[in-house]
Protein backbone atom coordinates (compact mmCIF):
# COMPACT_ATOMS: atom_id res chain seq x y z
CA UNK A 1 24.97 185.43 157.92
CA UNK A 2 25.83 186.17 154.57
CA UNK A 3 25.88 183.66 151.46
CA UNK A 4 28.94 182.47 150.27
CA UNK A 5 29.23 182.58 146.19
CA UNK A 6 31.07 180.42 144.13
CA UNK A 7 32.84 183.48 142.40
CA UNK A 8 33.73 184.22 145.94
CA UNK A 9 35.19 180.87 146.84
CA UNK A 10 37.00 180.50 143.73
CA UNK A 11 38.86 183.86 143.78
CA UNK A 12 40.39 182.90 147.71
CA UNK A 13 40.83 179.35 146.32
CA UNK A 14 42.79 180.38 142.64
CA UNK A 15 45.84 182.16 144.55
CA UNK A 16 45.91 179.04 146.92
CA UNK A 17 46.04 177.07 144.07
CA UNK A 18 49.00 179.63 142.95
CA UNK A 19 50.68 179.34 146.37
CA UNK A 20 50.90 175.63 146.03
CA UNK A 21 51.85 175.43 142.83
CA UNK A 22 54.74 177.66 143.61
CA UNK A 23 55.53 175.26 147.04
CA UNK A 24 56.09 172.22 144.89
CA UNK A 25 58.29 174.12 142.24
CA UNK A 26 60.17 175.07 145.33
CA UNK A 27 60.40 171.68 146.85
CA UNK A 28 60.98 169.76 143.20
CA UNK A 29 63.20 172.12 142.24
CA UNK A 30 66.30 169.51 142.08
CA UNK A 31 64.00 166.94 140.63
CA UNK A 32 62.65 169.44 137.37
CA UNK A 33 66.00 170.50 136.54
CA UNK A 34 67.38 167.18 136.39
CA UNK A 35 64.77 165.62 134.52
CA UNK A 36 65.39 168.15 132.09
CA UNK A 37 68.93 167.43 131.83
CA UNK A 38 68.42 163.85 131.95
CA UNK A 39 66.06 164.04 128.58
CA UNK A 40 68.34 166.85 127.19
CA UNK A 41 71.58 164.99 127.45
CA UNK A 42 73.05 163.06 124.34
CA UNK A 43 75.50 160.50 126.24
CA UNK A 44 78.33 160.02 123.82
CA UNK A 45 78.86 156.38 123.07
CA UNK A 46 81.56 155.71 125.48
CA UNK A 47 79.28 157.31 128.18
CA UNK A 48 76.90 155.23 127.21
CA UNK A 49 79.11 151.85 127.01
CA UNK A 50 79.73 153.01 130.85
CA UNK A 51 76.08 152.94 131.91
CA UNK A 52 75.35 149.49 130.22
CA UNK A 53 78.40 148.05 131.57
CA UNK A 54 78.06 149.40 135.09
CA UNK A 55 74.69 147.92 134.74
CA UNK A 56 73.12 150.82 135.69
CA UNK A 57 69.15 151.34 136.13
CA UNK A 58 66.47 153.53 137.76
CA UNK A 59 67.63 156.31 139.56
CA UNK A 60 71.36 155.15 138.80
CA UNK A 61 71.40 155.95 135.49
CA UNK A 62 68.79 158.96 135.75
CA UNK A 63 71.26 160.17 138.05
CA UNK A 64 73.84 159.53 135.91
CA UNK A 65 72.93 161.01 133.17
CA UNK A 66 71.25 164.11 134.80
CA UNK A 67 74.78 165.38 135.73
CA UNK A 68 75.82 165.86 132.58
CA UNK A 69 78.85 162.91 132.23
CA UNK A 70 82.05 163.57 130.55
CA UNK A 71 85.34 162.00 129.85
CA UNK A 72 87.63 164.51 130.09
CA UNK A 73 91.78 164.88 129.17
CA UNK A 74 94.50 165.53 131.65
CA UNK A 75 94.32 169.74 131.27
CA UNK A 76 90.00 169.98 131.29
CA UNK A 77 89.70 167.13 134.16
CA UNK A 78 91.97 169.57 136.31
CA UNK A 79 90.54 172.45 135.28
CA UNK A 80 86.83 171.32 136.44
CA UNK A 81 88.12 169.73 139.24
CA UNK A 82 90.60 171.86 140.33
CA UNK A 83 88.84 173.06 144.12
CA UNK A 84 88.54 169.12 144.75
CA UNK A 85 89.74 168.43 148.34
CA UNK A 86 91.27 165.06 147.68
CA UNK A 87 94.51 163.85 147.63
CA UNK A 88 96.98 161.72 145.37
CA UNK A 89 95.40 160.77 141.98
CA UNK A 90 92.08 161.82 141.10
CA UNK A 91 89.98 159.83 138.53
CA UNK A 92 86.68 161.58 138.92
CA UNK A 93 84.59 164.36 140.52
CA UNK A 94 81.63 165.85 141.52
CA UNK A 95 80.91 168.89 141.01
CA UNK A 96 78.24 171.62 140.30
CA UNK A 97 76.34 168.63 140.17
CA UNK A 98 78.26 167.60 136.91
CA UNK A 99 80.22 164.49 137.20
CA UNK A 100 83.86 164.65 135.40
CA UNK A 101 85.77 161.27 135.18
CA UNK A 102 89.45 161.04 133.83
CA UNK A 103 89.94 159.44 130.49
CA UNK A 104 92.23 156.57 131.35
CA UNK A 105 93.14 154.53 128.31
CA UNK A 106 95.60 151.61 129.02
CA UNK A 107 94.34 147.95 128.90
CA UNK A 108 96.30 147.10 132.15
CA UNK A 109 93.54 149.04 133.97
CA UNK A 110 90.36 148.06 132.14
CA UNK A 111 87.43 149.03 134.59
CA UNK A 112 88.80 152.04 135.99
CA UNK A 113 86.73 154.74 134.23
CA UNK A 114 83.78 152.44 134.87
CA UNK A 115 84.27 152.07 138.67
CA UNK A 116 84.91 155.82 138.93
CA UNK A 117 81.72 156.70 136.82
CA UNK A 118 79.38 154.53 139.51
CA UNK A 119 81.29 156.15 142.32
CA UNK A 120 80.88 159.61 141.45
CA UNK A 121 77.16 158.57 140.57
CA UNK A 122 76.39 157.59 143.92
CA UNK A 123 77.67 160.80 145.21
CA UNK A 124 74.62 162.69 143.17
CA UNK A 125 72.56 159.91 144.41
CA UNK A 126 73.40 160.91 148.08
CA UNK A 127 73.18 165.33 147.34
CA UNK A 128 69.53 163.81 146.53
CA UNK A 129 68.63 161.85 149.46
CA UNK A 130 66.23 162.68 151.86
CA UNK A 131 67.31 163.00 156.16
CA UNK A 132 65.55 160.45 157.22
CA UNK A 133 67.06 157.94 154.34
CA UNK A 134 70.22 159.03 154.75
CA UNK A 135 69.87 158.63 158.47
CA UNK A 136 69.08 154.98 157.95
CA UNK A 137 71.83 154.76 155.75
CA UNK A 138 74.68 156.18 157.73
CA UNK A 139 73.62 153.40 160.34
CA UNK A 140 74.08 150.53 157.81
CA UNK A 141 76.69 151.94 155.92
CA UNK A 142 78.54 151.93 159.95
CA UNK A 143 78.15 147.85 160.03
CA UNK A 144 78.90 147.17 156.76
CA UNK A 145 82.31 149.65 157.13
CA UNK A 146 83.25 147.97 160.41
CA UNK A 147 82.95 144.42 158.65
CA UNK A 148 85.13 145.13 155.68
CA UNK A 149 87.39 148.01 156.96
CA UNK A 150 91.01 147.27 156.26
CA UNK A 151 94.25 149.25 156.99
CA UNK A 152 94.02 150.70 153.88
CA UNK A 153 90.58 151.79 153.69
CA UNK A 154 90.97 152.96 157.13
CA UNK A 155 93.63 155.06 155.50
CA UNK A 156 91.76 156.35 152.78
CA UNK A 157 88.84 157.38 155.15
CA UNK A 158 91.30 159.23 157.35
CA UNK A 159 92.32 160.98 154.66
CA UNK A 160 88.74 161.72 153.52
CA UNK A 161 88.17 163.05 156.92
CA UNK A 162 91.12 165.47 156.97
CA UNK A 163 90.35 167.11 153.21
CA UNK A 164 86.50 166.70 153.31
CA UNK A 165 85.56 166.73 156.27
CA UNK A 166 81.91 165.70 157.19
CA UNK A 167 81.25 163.95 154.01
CA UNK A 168 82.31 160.63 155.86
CA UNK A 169 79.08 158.64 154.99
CA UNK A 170 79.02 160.24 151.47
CA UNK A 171 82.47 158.92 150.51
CA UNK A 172 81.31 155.33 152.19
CA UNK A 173 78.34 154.97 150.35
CA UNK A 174 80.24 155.12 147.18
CA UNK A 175 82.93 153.13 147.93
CA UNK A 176 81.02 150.47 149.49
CA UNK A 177 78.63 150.64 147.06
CA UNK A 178 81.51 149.89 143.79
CA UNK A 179 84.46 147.94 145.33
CA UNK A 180 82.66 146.01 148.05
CA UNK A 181 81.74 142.65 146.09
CA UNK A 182 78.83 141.54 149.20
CA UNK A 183 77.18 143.61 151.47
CA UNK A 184 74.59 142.98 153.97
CA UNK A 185 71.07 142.12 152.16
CA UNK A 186 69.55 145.62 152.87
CA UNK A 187 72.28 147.52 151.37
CA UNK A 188 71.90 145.09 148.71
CA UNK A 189 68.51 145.85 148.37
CA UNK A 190 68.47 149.41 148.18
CA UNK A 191 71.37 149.74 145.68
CA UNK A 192 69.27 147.67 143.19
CA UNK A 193 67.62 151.03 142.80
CA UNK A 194 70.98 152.05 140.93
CA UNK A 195 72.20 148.99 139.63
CA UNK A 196 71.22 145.70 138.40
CA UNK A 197 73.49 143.73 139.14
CA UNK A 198 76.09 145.58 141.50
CA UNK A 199 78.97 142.74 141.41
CA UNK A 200 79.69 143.53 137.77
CA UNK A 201 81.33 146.85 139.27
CA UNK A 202 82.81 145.07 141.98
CA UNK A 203 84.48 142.96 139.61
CA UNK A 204 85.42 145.49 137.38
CA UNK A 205 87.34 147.33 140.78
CA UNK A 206 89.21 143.78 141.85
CA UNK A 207 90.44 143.71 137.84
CA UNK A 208 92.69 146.78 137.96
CA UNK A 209 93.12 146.97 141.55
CA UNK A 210 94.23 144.01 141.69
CA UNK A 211 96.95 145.00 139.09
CA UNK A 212 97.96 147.57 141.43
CA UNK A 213 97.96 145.14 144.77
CA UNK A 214 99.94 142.55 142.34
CA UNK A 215 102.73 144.94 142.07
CA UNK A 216 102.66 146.47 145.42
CA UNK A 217 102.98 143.02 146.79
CA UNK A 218 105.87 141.85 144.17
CA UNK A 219 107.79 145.05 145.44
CA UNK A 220 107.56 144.27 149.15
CA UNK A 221 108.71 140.77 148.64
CA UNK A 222 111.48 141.18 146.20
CA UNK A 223 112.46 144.25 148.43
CA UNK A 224 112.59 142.42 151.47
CA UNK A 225 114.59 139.23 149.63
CA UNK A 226 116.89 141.84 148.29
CA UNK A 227 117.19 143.63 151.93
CA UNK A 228 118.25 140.18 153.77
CA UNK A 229 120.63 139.27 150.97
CA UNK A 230 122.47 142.10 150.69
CA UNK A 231 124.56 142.15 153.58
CA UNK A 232 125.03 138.00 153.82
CA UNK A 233 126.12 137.99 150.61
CA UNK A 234 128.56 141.17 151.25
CA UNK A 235 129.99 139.14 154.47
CA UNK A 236 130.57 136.51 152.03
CA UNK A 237 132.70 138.16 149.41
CA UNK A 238 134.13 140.06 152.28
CA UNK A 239 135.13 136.81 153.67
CA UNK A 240 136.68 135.14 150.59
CA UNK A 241 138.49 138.63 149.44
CA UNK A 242 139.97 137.79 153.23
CA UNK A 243 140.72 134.17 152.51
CA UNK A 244 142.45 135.23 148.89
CA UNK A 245 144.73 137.74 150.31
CA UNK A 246 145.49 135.55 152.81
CA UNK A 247 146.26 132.20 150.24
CA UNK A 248 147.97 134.94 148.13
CA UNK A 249 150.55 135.84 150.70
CA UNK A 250 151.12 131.92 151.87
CA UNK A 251 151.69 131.68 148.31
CA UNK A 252 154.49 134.06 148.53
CA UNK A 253 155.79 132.52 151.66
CA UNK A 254 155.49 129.31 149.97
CA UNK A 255 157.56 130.16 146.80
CA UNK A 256 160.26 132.10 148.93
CA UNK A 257 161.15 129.00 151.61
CA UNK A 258 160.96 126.73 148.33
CA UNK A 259 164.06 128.98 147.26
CA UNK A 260 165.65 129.32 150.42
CA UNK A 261 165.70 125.62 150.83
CA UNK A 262 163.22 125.70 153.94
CA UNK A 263 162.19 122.19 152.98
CA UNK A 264 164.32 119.61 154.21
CA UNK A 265 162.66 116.60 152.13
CA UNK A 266 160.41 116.45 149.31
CA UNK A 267 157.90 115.13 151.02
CA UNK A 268 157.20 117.90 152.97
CA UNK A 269 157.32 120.27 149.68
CA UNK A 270 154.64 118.41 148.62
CA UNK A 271 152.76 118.22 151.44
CA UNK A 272 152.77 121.97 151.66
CA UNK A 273 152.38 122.36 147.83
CA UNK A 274 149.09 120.49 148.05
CA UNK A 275 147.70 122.05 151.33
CA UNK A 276 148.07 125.45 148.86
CA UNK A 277 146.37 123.62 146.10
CA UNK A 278 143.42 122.63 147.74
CA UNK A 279 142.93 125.98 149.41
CA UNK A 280 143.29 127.70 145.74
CA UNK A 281 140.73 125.05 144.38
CA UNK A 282 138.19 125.49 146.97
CA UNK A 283 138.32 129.32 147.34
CA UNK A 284 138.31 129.17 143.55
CA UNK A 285 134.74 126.72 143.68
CA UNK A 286 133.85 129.46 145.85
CA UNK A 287 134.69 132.49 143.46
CA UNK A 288 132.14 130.61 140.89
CA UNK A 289 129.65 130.14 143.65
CA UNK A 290 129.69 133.82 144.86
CA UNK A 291 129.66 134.66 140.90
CA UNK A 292 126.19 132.61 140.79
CA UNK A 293 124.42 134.69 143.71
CA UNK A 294 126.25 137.58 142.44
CA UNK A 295 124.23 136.85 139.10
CA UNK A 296 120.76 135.87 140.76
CA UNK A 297 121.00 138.79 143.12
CA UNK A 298 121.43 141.16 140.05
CA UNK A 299 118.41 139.79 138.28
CA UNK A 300 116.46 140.06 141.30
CA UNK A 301 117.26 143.82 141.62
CA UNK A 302 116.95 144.24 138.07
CA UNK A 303 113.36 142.76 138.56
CA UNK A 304 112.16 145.28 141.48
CA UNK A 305 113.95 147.81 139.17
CA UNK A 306 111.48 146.50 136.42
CA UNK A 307 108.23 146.47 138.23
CA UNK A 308 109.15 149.31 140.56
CA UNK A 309 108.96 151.08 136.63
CA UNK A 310 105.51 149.35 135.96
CA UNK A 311 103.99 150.75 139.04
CA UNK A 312 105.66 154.49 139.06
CA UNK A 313 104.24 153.86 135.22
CA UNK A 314 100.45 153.13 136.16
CA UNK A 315 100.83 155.63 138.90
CA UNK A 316 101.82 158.58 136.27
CA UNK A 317 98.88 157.09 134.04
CA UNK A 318 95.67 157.50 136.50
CA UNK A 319 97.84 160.68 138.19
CA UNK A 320 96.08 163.52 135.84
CA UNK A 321 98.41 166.10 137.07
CA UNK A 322 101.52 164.18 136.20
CA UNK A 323 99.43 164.22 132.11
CA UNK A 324 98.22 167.59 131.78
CA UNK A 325 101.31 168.57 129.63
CA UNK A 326 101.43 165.17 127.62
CA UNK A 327 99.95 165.24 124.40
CA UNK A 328 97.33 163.15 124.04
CA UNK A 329 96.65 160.91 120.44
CA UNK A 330 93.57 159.63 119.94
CA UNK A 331 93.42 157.24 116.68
């Protein structure tokens, strides 16, 4: 049997060595390249005021900040997230494993950019994830969807499923994660590895969505008070116009048999003087009445008219298409 050298052993085992070195540059890959971009990034301060305030930690903000964050205007958000799938307004994006969120500036929706920065987060979070985890995931994620579901998340997921399809989970484990203020205590758990404290972002999402469900619910209710009033009030004035013409032309009859001598006494002139009287007087307390709703109705239009404007307004703001031609001042 022949003797085994060390020169030998260490020339089969230094192109193992090579081989394995080469496996884990394979299988980090991800990992290298976004440490370097995590420690080669320069958050601006805004970005910056977003992580802190978002609370994020961990893997949240080394997420975060390894896609390369910007706040971007109307024309560059649309132009680096132009082959996004989704629908209606679009405040962020991922994409190229960069994350792009839509510089909205109005006071009325303090929170937004926030919320959208820890939502498009979690969706690097989730490109990172291993099967297995996201496996376990898509289980709790289920519960914790079927517990809180509502029409209009149903909606939104619908919509999710028709312009990216298959990322069902993905899309639920960011929006669960930022607008859902408690979730079951393992989802809890594992989004700690994100965020410190997690309600800080749900609270941030009730603050301006709420501005948005304020209005929305103002416009149903003044729009279904202005629906039911409409015609009664129109029967009304169609009613007294009716009873005017009417009075009007008794009036006439009135003053031609008080010519014509139709009266035979004067007691039955003024009987029939004063029947006319009272008729005028009350359709004329009437008049001033139907003047009042008339008045009350009009400010209740010109109230849906006023916060029908508010919400096309905040609708325009956070719609970056609607902005890309608006020139933007920054002071």
């Amino acid at each position: 049997m022949a003797k085994r050298t060390p020169g030998r052993l260490l020339a089969k085992l230094v192109p193992l060595f090579f081989i394995l070195i080469a496996l884990g540059v394979v299988l980090f890959q991800q990992r290298i390249v976004d440490t370097v971009n995590y420690y080669t990034y320069q958050p601006s301060d805004a970005i910056a005021k977003i992580a802190e305030t978002t609370t994020m930690q961990g893997d949240g903000k080394f997420y975060f900040y390894a896609s390369r964050p910007e706040l971007k205007s109307a024309s560059d958000f649309n132009a680096f997230c132009r082959n996004n799938g989704e629908q209606g307004a679009l405040l962020g994006c991922y994409s190229k494993r960069e994350i792009a969120i839509y510089d909205v500036n109005d006071s009325r929706l303090n929170g937004i950019k926030e919320v959208t920065a820890a939502h498009e987060m979690l969706h690097a979070a989730w490109d990172r994830l291993d099967d297995s985890t996201r496996k376990w995931l898509e289980q709790e994620l289920k519960l914790a969807y079927e517990a809180h579901k509502t029409p209009e998340l149903e909606k939104r997921m619908a919509m999710y499923a028709e312009t990216e399809p298959g990322e069902h989970y993905n899309e639920l484990h960011s929006i669960l994660g930022t607008e859902i203020a408690s979730l079951p205590g393992s989802l809890e758990t594992y989004y700690k590895r994100y965020f410190a404290d997690r309600s800080a972002i749900a609270k941030q999402y009730a603050q301006y969505h709420g501005v948005f469900e304020t209005l929305t619910k103002q416009l149903r209710t003044l729009g279904d008070e202005i629906n039911n009033e409409r015609p009664q009030y129109l029967a009304k004035v169609a009613a007294h116009n009716q009873q005017v013409a009417t009075l009007k032309a008794d009036i006439e009859q009135f003053n031609n048999r008080s010519e014509t001598g139709y009266f035979t006494s004067d007691a039955a002139f003024t009987q029939a003087r004063s029947r006319i009287l009272q008729r005028q007087d009350a359709l004329s307390s009437e008049g001033t009445q139907l003047q009042q709703q008339q008045a009350a109705f009009n400010q209740k239009v010109k109230r849906y008219n006023q916060l029908a404007e508010q919400s096309n307004e905040l609708n325009q703001i956070i719609n970056s298409k609607n902005n890309e031609n608006i020139k933007e001042v920054h002071e």
